[in-house]
Protein backbone atom coordinates (compact mmCIF):
# COMPACT_ATOMS: atom_id res chain seq x y z
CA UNK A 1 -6.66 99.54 7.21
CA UNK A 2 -4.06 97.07 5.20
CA UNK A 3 -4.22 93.11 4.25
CA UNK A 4 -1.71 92.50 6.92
CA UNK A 5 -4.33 94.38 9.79
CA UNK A 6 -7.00 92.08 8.61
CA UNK A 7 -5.23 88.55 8.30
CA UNK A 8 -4.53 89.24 11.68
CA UNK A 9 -7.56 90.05 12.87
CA UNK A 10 -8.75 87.20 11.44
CA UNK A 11 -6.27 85.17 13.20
CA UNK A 12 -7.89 85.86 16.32
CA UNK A 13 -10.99 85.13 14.96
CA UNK A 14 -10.09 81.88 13.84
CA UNK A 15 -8.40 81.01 17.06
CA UNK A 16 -9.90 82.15 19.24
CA UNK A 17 -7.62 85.01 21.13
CA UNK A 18 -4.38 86.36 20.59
CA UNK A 19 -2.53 84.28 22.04
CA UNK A 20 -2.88 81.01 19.55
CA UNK A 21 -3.34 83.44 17.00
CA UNK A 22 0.10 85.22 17.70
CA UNK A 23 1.51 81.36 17.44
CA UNK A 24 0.17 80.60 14.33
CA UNK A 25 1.10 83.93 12.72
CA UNK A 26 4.65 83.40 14.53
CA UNK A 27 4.52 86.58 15.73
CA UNK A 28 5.09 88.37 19.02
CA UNK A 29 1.62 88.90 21.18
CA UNK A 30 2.39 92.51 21.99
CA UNK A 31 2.95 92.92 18.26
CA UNK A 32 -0.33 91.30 17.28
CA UNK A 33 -2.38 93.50 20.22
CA UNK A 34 -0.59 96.64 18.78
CA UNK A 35 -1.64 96.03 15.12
CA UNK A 36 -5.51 95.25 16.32
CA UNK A 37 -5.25 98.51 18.58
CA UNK A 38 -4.77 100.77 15.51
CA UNK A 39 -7.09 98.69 13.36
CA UNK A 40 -9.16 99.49 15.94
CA UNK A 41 -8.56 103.22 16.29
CA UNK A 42 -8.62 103.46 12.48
CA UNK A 43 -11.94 101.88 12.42
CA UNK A 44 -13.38 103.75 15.03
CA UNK A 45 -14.98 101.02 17.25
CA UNK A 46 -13.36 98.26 19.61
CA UNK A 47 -13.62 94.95 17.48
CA UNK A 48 -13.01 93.23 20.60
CA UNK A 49 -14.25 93.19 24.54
CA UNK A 50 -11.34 92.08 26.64
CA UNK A 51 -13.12 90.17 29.66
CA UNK A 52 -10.15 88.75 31.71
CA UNK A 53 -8.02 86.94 29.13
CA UNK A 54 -10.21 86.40 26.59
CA UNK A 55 -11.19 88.66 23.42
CA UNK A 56 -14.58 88.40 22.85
CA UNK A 57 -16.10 89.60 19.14
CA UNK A 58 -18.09 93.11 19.35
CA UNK A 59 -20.80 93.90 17.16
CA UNK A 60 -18.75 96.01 14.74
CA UNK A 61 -16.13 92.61 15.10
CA UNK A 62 -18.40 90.93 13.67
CA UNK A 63 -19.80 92.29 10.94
CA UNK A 64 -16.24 92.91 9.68
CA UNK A 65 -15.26 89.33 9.65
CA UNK A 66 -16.88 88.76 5.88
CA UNK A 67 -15.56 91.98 4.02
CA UNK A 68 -12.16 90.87 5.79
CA UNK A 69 -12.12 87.38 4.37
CA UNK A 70 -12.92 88.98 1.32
CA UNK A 71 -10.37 90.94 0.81
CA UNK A 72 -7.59 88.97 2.26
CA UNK A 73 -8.75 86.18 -0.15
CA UNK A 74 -8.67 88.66 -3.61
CA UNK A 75 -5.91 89.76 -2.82
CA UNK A 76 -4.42 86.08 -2.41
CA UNK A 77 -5.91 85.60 -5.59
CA UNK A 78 -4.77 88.14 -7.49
CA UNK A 79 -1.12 87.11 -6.42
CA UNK A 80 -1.84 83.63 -7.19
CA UNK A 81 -2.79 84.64 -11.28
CA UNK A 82 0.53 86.69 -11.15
CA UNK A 83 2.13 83.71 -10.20
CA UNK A 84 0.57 81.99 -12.59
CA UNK A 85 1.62 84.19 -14.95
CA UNK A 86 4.95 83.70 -13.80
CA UNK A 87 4.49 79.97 -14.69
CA UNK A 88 4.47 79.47 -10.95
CA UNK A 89 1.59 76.93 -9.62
CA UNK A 90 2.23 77.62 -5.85
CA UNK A 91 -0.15 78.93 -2.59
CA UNK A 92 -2.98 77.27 -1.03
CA UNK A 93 -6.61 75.59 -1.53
CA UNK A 94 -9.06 76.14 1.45
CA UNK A 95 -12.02 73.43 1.30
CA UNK A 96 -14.85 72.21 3.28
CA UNK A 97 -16.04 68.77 3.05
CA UNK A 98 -18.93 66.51 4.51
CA UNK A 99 -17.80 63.55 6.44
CA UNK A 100 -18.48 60.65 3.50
CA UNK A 101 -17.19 62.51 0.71
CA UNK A 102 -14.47 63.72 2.52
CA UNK A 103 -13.63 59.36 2.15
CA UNK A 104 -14.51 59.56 -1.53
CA UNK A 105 -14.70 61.08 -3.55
CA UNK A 106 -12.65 63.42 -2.32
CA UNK A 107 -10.09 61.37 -2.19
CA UNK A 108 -9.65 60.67 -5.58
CA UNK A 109 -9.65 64.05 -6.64
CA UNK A 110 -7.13 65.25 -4.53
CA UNK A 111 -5.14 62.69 -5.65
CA UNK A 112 -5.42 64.47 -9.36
CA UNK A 113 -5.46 67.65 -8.43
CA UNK A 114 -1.79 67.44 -5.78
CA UNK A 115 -0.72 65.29 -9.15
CA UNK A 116 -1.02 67.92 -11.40
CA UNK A 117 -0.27 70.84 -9.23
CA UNK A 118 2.41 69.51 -6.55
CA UNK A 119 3.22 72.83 -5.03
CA UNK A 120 -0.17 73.46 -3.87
CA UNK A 121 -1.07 73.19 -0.12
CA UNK A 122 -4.53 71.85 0.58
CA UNK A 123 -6.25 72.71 3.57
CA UNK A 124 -9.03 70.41 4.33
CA UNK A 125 -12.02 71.92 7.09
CA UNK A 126 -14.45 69.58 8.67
CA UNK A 127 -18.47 70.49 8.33
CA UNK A 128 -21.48 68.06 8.92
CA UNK A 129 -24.41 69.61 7.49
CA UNK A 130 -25.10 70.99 4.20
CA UNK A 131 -25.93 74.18 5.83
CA UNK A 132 -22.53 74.19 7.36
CA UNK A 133 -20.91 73.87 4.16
CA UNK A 134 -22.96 76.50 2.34
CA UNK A 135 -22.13 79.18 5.44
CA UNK A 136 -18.33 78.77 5.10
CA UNK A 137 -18.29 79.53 1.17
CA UNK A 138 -21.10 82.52 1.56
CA UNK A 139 -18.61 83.57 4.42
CA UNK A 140 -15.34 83.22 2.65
CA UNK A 141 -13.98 81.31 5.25
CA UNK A 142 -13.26 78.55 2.02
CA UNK A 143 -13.68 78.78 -1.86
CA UNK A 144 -14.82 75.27 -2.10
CA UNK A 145 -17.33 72.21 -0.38
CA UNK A 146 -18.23 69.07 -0.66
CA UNK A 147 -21.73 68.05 0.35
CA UNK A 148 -23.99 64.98 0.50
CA UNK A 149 -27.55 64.98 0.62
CA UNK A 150 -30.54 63.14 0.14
CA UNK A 151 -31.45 65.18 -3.12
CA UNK A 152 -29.63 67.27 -5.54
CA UNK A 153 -29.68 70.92 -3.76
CA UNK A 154 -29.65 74.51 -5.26
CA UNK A 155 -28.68 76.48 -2.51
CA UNK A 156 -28.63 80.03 -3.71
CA UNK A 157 -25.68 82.48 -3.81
CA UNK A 158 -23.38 79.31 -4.55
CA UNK A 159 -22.33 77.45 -7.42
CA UNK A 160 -23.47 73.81 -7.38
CA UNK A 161 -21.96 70.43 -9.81
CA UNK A 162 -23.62 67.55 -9.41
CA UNK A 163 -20.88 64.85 -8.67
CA UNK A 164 -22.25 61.03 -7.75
CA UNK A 165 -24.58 59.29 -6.00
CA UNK A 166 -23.48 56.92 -3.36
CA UNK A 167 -26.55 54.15 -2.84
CA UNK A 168 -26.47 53.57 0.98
CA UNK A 169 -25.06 49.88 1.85
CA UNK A 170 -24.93 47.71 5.30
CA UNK A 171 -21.72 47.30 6.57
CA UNK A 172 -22.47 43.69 8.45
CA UNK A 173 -21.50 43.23 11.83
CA UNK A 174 -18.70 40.32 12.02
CA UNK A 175 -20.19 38.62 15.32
CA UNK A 176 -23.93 38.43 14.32
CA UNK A 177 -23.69 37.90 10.30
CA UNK A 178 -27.10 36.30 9.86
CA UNK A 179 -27.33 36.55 6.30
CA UNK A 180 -25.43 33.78 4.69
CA UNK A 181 -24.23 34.33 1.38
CA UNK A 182 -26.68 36.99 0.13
CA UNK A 183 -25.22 40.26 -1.40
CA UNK A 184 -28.90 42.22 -1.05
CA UNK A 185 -30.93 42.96 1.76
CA UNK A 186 -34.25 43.92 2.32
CA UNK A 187 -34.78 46.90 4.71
CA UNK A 188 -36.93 44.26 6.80
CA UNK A 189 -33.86 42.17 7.15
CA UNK A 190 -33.14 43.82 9.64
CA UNK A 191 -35.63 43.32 12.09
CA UNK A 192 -34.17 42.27 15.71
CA UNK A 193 -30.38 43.72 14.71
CA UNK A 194 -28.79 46.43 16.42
CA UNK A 195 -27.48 49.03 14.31
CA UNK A 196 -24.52 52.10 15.09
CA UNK A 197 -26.19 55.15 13.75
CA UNK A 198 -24.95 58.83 13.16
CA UNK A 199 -26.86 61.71 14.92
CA UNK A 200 -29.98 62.91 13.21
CA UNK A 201 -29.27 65.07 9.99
CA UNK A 202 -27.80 62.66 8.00
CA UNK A 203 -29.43 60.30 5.45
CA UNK A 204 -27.88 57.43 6.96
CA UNK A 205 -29.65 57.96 10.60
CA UNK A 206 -32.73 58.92 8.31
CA UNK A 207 -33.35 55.75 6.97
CA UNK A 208 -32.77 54.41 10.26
CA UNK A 209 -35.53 56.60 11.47
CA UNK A 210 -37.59 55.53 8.74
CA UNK A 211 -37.52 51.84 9.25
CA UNK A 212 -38.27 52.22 12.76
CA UNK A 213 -41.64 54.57 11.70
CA UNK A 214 -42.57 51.52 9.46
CA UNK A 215 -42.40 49.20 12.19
CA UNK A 216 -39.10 47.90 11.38
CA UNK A 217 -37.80 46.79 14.84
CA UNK A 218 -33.83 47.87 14.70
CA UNK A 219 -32.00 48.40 17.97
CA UNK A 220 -29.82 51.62 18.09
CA UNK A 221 -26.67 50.63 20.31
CA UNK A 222 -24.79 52.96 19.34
CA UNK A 223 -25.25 56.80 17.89
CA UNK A 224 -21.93 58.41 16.79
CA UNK A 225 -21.22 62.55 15.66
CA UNK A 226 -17.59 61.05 14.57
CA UNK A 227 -18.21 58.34 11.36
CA UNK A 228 -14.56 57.77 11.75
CA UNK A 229 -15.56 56.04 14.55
CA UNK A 230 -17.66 54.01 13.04
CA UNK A 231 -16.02 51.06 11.35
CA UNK A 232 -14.28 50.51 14.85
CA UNK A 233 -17.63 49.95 16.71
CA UNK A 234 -18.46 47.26 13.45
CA UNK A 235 -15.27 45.25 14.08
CA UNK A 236 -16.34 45.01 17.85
CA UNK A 237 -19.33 43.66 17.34
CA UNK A 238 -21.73 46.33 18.47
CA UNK A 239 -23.55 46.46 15.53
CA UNK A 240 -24.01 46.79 11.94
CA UNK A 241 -23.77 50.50 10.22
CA UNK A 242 -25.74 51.89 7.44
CA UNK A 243 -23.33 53.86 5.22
CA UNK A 244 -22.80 55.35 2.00
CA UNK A 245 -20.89 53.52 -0.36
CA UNK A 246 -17.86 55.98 -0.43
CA UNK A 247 -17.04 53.35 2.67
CA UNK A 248 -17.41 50.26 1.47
CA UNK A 249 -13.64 49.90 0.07
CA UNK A 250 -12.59 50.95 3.84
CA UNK A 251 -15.34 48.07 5.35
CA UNK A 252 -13.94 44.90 3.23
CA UNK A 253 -9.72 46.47 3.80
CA UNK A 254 -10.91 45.96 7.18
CA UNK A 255 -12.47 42.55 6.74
CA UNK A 256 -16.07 43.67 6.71
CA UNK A 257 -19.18 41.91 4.33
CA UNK A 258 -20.96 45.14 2.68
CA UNK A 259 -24.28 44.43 0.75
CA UNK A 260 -26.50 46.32 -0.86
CA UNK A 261 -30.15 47.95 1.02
CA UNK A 262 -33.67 47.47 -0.71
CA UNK A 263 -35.09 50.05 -1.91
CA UNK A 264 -32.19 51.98 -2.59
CA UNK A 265 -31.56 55.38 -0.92
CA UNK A 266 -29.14 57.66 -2.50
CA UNK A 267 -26.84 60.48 -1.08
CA UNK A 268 -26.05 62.90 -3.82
CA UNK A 269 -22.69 64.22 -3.29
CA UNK A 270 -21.82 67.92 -4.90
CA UNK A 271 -19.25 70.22 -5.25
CA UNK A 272 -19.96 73.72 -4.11
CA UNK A 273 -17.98 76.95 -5.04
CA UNK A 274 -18.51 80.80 -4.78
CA UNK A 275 -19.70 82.21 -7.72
CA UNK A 276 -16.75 84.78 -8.45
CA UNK A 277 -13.26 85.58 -7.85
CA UNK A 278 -12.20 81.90 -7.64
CA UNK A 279 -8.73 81.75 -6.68
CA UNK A 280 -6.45 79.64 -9.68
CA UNK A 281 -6.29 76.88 -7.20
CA UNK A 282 -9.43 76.92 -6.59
CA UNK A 283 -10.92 76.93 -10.85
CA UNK A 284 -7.54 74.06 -11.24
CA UNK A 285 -9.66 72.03 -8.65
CA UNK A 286 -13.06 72.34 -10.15
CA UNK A 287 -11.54 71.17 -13.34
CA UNK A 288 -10.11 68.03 -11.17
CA UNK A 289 -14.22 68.13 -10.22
CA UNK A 290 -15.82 68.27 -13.12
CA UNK A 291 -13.44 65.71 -15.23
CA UNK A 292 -14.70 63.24 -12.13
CA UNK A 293 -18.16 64.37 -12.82
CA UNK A 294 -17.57 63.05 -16.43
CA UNK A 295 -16.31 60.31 -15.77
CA UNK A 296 -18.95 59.26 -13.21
CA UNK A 297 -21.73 60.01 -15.60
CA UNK A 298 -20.24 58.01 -18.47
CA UNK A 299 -19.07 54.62 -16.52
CA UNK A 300 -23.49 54.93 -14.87
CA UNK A 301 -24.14 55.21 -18.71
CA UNK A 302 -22.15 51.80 -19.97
């Protein structure tokens, strides 16, 4: 069993059968069956059930999919530090990242971090829940996340810095603006409006939830798993959108009012990291993270 046997079983892990896995590994399909056959015969157990075209994960497939992103990723690491050794700040950065800090404020760090180390590649995965997040860094599958919740979180086996807090603001629909000049609302402002909401799980369709529990009579017209869409639905007219403020610089580019939401609700965005054998890319990001972090905390203290 080698590094090059695992990354490509994990290719056709990750995409599903061999045959977009022999494309991204630019490799021949006959090839890429041949190498899993004697992985295979080496480990003693078929790591996949062919049923028609499709490879479908066996049990033993499965439970080697963690020890292999293991090792494939030390040993990326270790080459990385001899590169870095080498004075050479190349390879990649696998992250994970929660739809409204993957607008800020992830953003502005990778906007420090591809400053300061040009010749890294950042990869960039999508996840929507916390739990989500958590399972690809426990898996291996990336070193870092980005999370938002509606309280700090602990989760264990992972490294946690806290990062902001993004109060949760009404992005105003253009056609029914109702509310004059005023900069703060009241939740029961909102009585009789329709409203585009995320699916439940987030803290935005939470509060959402909430007002409706109180008696708060808000119309959902519009529930969304894609935020990106969003902003879109706003500028039509379907409704107004309770988001975090990482998207209030996106709302008024596009024209939109955004005012602030009484009481305030917070998300508390976080960076998340395995505990050891951090790739150099991946420690050079979590200083970009924790310089942020600083910086945060000491323009909420003036």
């Amino acid at each position: 069993m080698d590094a090059r046997q695992l990354t490509y079983f994990l290719a056709v892990v990750d995409h599903d059968g061999f045959g977009r896995a022999a494309e991204h590994l630019m490799i021949a399909q006959p090839s890429l069956s041949q190498a899993i056959k004697t992985l295979e015969r080496e480990v003693g157990l078929p790591l996949f059930h062919r049923v028609g075209r499709r490879a479908v994960l066996s049990e033993a497939g499965r439970e080697l999919i963690g020890p292999a992103r293991t090792v494939v990723r030390d040993l990326q690491a270790a080459g990385m530090a001899l590169d870095a050794l080498k004075g050479v700040r190349s390879g990649s950065l696998d992250l994970v990242a929660m739809p409204s800090p993957a607008v800020e404020p992830l953003t502005t760090m990778l906007a420090g971090f591809t400053a300061r180390h040009p010749r890294i590649t950042v990869n960039v995965e999508a996840a929507f829940t916390v739990d989500d997040v958590v399972a690809s860094i426990r898996s291996g599958s990336t070193e870092i996340g980005l999370l938002g919740s509606d309280r700090p979180l602990r989760p264990a086996g992972v490294d946690v810095l806290e990062l902001e807090r993004q109060p949760l603001m009404l992005i105003v629909n253009p056609h029914a603006d109702q509310f004059a000049d005023r900069e703060v609302l009241q939740r029961e402002d909102l009585d009789g409006h329709r409203v585009i909401v995320s699916q439940r799980g987030s803290l935005m369709r939470w509060l959402i939830d909430d007002m409706l529990a109180t008696g708060i009579d808000v119309e959902i017209a519009v529930e969304v798993a894609h935020r990106t869409s969003i902003l879109p639905l706003v500028l039509a007219g379907i409704g107004h959108a309770v988001m975090p403020s990482s998207w209030a610089a996106l709302a008024r580019q596009s024209g939109l009012r955004v005012l602030g939401l009484e009481p305030v609700a917070d998300l508390h965005v976080a960076v998340a990291s395995r505990r050891a054998d951090l790739t150099p890319a991946a420690r050079a990001f979590l200083d970009v993270a924790a310089d942020h972090a600083a910086l945060t905390e000491a323009t909420t203290e003036t």
